[in-house]
Each structure stands twice: as structure tokens, then as C-alpha cells.
N, C-alpha and C. Protein backbone atom coordinates (compact mmCIF):
# COMPACT_ATOMS: atom_id res chain seq x y z
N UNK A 1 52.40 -30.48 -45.48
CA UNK A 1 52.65 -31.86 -45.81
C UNK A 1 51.33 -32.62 -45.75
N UNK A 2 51.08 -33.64 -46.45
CA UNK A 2 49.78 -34.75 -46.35
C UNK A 2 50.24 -35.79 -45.65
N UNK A 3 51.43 -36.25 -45.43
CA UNK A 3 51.33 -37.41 -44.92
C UNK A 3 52.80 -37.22 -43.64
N UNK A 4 51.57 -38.00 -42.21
CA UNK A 4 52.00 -37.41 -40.85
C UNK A 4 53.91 -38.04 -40.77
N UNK A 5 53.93 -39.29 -41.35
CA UNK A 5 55.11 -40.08 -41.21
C UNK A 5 56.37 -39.40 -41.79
N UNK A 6 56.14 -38.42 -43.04
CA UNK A 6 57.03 -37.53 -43.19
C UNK A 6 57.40 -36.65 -42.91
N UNK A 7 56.12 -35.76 -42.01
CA UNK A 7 56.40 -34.52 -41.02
C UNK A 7 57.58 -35.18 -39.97
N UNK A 8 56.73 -35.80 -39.53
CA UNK A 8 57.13 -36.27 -37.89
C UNK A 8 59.09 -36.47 -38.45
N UNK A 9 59.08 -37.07 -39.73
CA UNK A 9 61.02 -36.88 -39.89
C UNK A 9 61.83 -36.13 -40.49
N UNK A 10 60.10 -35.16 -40.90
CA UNK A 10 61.08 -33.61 -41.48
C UNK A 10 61.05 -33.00 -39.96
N UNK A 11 60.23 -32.74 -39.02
CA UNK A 11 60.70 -32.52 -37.93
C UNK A 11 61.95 -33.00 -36.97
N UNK A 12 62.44 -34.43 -37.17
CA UNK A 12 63.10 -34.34 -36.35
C UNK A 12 65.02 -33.90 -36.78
N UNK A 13 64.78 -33.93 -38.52
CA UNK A 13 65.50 -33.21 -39.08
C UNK A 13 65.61 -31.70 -38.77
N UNK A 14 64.55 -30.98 -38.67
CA UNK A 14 64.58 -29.82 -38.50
C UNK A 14 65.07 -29.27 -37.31
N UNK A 15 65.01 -30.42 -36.32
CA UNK A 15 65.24 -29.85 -34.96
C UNK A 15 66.77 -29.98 -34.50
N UNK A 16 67.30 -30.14 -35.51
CA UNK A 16 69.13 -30.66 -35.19
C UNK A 16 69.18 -29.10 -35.44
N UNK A 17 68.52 -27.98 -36.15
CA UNK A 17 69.59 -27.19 -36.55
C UNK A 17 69.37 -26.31 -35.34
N UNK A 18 68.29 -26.22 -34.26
CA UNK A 18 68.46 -25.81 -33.26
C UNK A 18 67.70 -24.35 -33.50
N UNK A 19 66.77 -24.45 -34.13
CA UNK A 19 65.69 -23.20 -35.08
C UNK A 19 64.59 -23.98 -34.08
N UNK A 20 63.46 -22.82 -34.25
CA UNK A 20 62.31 -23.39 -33.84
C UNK A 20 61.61 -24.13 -35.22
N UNK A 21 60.87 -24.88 -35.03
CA UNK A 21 60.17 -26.26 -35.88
C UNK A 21 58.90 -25.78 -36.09
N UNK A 22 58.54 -25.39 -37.44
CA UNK A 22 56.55 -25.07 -37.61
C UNK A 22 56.64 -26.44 -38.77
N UNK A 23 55.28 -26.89 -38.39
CA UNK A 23 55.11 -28.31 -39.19
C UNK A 23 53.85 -28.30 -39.28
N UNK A 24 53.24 -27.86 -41.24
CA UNK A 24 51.95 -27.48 -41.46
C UNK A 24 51.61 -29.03 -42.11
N UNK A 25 50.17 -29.13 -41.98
CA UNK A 25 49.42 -30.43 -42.69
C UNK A 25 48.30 -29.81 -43.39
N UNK A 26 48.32 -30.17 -44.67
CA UNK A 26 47.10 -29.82 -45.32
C UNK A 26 45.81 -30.90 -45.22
N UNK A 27 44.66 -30.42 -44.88
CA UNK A 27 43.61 -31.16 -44.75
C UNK A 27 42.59 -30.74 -45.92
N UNK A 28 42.19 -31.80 -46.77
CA UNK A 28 41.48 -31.31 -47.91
C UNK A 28 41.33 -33.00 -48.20
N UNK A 29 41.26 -34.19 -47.52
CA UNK A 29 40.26 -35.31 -48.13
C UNK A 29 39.29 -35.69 -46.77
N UNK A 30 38.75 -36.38 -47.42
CA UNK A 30 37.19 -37.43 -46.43
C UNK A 30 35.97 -36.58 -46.98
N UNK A 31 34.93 -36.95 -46.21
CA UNK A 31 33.67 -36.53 -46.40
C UNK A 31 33.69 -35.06 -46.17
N UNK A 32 34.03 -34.58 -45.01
CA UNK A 32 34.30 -33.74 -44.46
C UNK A 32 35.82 -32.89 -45.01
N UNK A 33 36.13 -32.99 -45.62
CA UNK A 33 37.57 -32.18 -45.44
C UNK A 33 38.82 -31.90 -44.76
N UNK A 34 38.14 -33.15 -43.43
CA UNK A 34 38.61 -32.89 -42.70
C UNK A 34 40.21 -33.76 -42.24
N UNK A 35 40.48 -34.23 -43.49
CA UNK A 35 41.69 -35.76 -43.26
C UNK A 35 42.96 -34.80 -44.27
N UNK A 36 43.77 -35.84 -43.93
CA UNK A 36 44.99 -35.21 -44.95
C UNK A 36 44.83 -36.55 -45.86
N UNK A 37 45.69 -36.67 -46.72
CA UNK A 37 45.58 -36.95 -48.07
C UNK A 37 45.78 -38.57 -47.42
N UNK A 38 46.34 -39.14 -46.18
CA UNK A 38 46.52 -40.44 -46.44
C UNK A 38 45.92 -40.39 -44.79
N UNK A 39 44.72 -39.92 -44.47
CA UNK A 39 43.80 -40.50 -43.99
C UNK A 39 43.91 -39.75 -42.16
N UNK A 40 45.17 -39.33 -41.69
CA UNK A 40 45.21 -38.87 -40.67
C UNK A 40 43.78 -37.45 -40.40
N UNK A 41 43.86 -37.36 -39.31
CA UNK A 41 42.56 -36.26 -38.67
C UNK A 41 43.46 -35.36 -37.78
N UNK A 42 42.86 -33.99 -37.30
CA UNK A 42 43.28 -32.99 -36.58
C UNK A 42 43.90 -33.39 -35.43
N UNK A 43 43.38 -34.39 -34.64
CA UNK A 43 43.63 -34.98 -33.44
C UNK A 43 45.18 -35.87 -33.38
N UNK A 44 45.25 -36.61 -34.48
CA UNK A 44 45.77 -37.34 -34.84
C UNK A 44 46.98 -36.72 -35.14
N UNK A 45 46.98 -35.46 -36.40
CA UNK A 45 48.15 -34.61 -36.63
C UNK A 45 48.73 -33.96 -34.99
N UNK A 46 48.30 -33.24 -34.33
CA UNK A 46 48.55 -32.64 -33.39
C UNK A 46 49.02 -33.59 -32.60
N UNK A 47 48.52 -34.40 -31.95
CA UNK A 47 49.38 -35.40 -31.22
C UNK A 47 50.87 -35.55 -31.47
N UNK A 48 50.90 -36.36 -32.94
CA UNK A 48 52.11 -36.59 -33.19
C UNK A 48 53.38 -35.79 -33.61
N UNK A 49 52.54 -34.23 -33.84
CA UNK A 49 53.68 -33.33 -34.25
C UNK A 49 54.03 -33.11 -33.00
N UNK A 50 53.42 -32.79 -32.01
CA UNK A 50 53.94 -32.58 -30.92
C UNK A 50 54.41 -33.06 -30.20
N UNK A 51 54.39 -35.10 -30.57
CA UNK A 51 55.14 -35.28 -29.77
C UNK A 51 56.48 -36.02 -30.19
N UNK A 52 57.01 -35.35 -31.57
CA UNK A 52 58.24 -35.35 -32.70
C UNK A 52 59.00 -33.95 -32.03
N UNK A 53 58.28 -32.88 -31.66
CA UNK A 53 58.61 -31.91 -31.51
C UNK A 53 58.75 -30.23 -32.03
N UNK A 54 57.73 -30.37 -32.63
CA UNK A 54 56.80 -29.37 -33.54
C UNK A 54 56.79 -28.53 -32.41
N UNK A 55 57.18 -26.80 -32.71
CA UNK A 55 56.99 -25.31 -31.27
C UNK A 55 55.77 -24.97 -32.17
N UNK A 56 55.17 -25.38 -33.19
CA UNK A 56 54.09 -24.64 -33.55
C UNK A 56 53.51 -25.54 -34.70
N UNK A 57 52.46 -25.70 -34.32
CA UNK A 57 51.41 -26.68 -35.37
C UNK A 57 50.70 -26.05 -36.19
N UNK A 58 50.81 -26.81 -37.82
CA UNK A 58 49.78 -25.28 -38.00
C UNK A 58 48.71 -26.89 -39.50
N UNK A 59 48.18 -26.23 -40.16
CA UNK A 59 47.14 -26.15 -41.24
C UNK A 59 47.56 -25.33 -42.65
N UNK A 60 47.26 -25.84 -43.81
CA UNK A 60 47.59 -24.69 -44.64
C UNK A 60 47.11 -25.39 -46.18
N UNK A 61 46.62 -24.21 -47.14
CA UNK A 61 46.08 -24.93 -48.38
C UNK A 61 44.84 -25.74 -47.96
N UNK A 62 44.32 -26.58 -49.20
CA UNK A 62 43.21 -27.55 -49.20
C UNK A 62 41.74 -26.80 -49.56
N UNK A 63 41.79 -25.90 -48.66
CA UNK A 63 40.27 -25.24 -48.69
C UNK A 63 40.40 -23.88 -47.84
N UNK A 64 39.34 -23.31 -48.07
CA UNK A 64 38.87 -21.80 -47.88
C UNK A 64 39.00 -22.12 -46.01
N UNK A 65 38.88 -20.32 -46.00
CA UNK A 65 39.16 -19.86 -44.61
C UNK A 65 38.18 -20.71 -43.80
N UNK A 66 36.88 -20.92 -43.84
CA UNK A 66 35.37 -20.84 -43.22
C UNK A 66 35.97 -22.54 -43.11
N UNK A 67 36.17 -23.51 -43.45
CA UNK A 67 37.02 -24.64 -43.53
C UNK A 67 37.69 -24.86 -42.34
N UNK A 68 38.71 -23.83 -42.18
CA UNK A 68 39.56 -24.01 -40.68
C UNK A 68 39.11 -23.64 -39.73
N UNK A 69 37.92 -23.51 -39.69
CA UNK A 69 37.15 -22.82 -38.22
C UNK A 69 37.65 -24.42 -37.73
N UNK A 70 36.69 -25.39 -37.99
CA UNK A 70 36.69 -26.90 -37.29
C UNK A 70 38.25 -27.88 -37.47
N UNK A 71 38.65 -27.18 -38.11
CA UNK A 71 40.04 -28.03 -38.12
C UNK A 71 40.91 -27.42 -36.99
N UNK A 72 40.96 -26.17 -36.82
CA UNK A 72 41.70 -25.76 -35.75
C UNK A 72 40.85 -25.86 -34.57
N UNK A 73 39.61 -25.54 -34.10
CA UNK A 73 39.10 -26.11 -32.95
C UNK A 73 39.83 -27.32 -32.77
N UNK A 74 39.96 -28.42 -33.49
CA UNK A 74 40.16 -29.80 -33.16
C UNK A 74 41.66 -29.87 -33.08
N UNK A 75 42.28 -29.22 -33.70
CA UNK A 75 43.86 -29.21 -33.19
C UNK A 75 44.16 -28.35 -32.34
N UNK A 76 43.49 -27.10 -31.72
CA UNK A 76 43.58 -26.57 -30.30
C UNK A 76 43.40 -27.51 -29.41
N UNK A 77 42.31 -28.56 -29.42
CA UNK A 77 41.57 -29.50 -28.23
C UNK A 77 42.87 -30.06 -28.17
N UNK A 78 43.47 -30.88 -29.31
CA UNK A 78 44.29 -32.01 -28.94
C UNK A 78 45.93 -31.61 -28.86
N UNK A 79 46.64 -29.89 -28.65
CA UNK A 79 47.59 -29.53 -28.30
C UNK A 79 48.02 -28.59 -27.66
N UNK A 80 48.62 -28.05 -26.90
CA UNK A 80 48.49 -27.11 -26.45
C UNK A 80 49.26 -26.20 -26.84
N UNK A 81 50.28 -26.78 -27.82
CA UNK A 81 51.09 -25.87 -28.95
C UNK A 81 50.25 -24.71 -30.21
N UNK A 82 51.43 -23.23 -29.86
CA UNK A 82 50.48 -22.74 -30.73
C UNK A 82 50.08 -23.12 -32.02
N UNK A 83 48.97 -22.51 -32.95
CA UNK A 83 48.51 -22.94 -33.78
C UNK A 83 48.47 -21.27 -35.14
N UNK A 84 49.01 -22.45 -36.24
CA UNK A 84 49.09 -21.34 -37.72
C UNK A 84 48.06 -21.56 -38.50
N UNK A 85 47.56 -21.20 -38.66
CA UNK A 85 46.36 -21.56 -39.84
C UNK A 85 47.04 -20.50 -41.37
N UNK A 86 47.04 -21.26 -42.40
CA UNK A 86 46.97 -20.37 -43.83
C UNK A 86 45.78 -21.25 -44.76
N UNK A 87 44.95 -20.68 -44.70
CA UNK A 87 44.15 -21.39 -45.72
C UNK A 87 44.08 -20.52 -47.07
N UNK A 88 43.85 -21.21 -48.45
CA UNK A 88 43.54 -20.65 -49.88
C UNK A 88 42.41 -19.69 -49.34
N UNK A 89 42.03 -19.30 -50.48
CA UNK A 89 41.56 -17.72 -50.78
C UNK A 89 40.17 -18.47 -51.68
N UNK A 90 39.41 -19.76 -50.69
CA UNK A 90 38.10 -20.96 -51.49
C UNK A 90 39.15 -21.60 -52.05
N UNK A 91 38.22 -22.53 -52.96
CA UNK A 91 38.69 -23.54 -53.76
C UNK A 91 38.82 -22.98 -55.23
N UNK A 92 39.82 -23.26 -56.22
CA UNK A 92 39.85 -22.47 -57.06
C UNK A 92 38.60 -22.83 -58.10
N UNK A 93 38.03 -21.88 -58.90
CA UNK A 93 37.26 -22.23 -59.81
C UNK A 93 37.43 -21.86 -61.76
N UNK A 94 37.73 -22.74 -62.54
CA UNK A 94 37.91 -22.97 -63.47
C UNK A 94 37.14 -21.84 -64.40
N UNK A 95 37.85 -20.46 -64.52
CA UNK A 95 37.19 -18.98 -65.18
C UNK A 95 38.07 -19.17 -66.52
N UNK A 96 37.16 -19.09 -67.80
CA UNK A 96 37.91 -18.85 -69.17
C UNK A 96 39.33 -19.32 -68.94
N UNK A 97 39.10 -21.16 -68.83
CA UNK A 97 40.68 -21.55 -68.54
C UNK A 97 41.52 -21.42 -68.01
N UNK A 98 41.31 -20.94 -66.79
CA UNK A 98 42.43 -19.97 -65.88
C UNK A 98 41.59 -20.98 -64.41
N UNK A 99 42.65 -21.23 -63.50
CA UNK A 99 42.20 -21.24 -62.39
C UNK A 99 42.08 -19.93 -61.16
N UNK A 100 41.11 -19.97 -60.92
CA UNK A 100 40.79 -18.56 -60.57
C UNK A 100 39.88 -18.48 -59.19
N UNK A 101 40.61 -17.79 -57.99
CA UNK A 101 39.87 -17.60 -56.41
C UNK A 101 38.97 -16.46 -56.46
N UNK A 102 37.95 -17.04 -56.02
CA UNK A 102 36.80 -15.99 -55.94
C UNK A 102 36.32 -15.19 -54.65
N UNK A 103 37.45 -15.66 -53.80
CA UNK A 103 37.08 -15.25 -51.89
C UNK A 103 37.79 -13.50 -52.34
N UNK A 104 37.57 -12.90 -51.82
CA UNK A 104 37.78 -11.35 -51.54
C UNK A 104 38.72 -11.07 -50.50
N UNK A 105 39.72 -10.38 -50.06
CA UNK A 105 40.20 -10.19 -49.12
C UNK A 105 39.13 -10.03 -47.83
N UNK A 106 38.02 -9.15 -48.34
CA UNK A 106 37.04 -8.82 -47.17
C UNK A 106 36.39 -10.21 -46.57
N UNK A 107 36.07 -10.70 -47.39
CA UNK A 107 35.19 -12.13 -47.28
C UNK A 107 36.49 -12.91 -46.49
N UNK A 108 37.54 -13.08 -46.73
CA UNK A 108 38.27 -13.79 -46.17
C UNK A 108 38.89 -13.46 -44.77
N UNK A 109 39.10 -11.95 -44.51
CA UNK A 109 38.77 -11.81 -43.16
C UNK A 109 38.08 -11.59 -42.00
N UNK A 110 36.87 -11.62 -42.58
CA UNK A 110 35.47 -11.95 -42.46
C UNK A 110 35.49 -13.09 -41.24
N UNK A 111 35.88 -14.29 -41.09
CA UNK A 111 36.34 -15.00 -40.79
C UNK A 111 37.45 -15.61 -39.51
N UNK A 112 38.29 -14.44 -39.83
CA UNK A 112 39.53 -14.34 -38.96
C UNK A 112 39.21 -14.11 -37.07
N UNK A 113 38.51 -13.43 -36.71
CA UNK A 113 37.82 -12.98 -35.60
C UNK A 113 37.02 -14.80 -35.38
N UNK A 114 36.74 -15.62 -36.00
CA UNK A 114 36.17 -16.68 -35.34
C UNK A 114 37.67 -17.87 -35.17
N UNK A 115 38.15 -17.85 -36.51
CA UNK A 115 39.16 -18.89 -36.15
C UNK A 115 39.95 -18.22 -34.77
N UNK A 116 40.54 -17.11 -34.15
CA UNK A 116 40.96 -16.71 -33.54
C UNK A 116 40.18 -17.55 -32.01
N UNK A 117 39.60 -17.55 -32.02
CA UNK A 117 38.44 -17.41 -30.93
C UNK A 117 38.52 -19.26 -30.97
N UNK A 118 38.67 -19.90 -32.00
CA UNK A 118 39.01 -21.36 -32.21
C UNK A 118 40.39 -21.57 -31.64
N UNK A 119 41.19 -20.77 -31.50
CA UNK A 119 42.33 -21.20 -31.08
C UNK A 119 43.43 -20.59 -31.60
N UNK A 120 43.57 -20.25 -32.79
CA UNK A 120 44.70 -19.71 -34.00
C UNK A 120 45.18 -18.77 -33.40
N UNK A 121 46.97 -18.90 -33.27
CA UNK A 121 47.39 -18.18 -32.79
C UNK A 121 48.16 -17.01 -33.83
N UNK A 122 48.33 -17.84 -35.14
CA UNK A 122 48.90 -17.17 -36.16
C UNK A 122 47.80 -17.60 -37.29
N UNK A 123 47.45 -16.37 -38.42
CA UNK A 123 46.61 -16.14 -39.14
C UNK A 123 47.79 -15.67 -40.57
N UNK A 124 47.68 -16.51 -41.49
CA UNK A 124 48.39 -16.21 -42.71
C UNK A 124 47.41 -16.53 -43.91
N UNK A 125 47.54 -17.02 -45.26
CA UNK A 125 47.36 -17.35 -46.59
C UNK A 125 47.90 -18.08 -47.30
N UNK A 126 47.45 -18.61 -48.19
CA UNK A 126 47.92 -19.81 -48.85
C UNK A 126 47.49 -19.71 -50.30
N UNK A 127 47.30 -20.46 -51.27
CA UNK A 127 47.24 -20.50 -52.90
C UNK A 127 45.90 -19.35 -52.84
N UNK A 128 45.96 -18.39 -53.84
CA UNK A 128 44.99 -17.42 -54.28
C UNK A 128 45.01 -16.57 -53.38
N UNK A 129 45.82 -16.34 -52.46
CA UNK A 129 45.87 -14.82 -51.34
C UNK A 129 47.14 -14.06 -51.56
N UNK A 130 47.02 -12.87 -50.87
CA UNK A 130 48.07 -11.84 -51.77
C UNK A 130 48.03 -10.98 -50.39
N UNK A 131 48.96 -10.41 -51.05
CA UNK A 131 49.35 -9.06 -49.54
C UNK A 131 47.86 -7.99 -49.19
N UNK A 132 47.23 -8.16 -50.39
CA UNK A 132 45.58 -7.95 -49.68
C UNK A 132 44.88 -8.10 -48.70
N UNK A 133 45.22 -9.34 -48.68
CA UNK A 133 44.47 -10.59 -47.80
C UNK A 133 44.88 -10.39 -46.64
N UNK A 134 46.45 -9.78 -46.37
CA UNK A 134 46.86 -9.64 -45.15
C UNK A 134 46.38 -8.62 -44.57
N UNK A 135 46.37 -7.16 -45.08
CA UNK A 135 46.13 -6.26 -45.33
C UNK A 135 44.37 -6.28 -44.73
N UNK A 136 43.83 -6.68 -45.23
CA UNK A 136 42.61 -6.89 -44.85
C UNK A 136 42.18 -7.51 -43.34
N UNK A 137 43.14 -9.15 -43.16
CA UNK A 137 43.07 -9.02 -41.60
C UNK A 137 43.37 -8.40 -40.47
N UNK A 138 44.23 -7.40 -40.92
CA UNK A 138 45.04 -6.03 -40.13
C UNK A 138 44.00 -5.42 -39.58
N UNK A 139 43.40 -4.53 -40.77
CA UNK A 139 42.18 -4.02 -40.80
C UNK A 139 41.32 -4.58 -40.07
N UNK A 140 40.77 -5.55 -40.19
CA UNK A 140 39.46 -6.06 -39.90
C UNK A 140 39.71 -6.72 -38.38
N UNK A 141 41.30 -6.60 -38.00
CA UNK A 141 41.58 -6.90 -36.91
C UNK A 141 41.36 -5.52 -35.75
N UNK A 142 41.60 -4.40 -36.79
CA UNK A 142 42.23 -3.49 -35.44
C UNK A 142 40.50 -2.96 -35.75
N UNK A 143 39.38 -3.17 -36.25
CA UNK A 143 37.92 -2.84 -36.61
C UNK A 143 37.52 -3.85 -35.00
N UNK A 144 37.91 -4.99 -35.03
CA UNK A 144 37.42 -6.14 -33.63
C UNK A 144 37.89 -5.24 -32.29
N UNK A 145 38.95 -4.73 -32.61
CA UNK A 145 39.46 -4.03 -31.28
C UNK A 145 39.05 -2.76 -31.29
N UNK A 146 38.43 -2.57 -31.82
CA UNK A 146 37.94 -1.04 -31.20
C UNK A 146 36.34 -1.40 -30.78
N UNK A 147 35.59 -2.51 -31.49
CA UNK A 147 34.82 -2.99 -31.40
C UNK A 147 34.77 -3.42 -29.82
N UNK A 148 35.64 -4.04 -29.41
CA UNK A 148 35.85 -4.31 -28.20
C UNK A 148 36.40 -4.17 -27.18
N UNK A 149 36.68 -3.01 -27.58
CA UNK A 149 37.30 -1.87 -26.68
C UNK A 149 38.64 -2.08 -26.08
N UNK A 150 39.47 -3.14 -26.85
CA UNK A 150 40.91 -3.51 -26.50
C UNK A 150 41.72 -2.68 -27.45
């Protein structure tokens, strides 16, 4: 969602049915990237989903993986609810009329090992990622753990 005033009452809709509640915000305006479409910030989202009643806060769309490193730092700081990140696969780029992602599965989990370490408790995909992409953080996950001897 872009705008916090409609989460916060799709959440409290969501919470009658007695399911757990994930309530994603896409961040992709300001200087930074770092706002949703009508001006809210990381700090700002997290607060209020959580305190509508969001079991899991997450991020999703707007921009490439390397993007949510600082958006989820800043919504780890300000919740203590876990955290989803799905970001696109970059920003798309305009190939022979086609909109078209140029991130790699590799390149994109490339990545995954830092947002983790930011806070992310769940790691998914969003516009231009594919069962690759997952596939790849698997990989490149169980490559960290042998790496580190877990």
C-alpha cells in the first residue's frame, strides 16, 4: 500500500477474521526513496502498523534489493515486529518497448545476507522476480552457512 491511513483500516479489517495481519508499504518517492507515495517514512510506517495491529511489517515493490538495506534498518529501529522485505528485481528499464529487469537472480541475492543482518526476517520478490530469484536466495543462503559454519 502507499498510503499509511488505508493500511492502518485494511488492518483493522483484517484483524476481525482472526488470521495473522502482514501489512506491506511500498517506498519509492522523496529524494531518497525513501517515503511512500503520500509522504510517510520507515519510522512513521512501523509505528503505526503496529500500533493498528500489523504481526508482521513488511516493504515491497518501488525499487531494487540494495534499496531495502536502509529502509528496513529503519523499520527494524522503530518495531520490534517481524519484518518482510520483497523488493523488484531494479527498476525496470525500457528494452525494444518492453519493460524489462536487468538485476540477475545472482545479483539480487547478492544482497540478501546484508538485509538479513538489517533486520529482515522474511526475504521474498516483487515485479521482475521469478522462482529464480528464490532459488537463488536458497542457494546463496545455505553458501552464508557453510561460510559460517552454521
Amino acid at each position: 500500500m502507499s498510503d499509511l491511513e488505508e493500511a492502518t483500516l485494511a488492518i483493522a479489517a483484517a484483524r476481525e477474521t482472526g488470521r495473522p495481519v502482514v501489512a506491506c508499504m511500498v517506498f519509492d518517492a522523496g529524494k531518497d526513496r525513501d517515503r511512500t507515495t503520500m509522504g510517510s517514512t520507515p519510522e512513521q510506517v512501523a509505528k503505526a502498523l503496529s500500533h493498528a495491529g500489523a504481526d508482521v511489517i513488511g516493504a515491497n515493490c518501488g525499487q531494487g534489493i540494495a534499496g531495502f538495506v536502509p529502509i528496513c534498518r529503519r523499520l527494524r529501529a522503530a518495531t520490534d515486529r517481524p519484518l518482510w522485505l520483497k523488493p523488484n528485481a531494479g527498476l525496470p528499464q525500457l528494452i525494444d518497448g518492453r519493460a524489462t529487469y536487468t538485476t540477475t537472480p545472482e545479483e539480487f541475492a547478492a544482497h540478501v545476507p546484508e538485509l538479513i543482518q538489517s533486520g529482515a526476517s522474511f526475504i521474498g520478490g516483487c515485479c521482475g522476480t521469478s522462482p529464480a530469484f528464490i532459488q537463488a536466495i536458497v542457494r546463496g543462503q545455505r553458501a552464508w552457512n557453510v561460510w559460517q559454519g552454521t
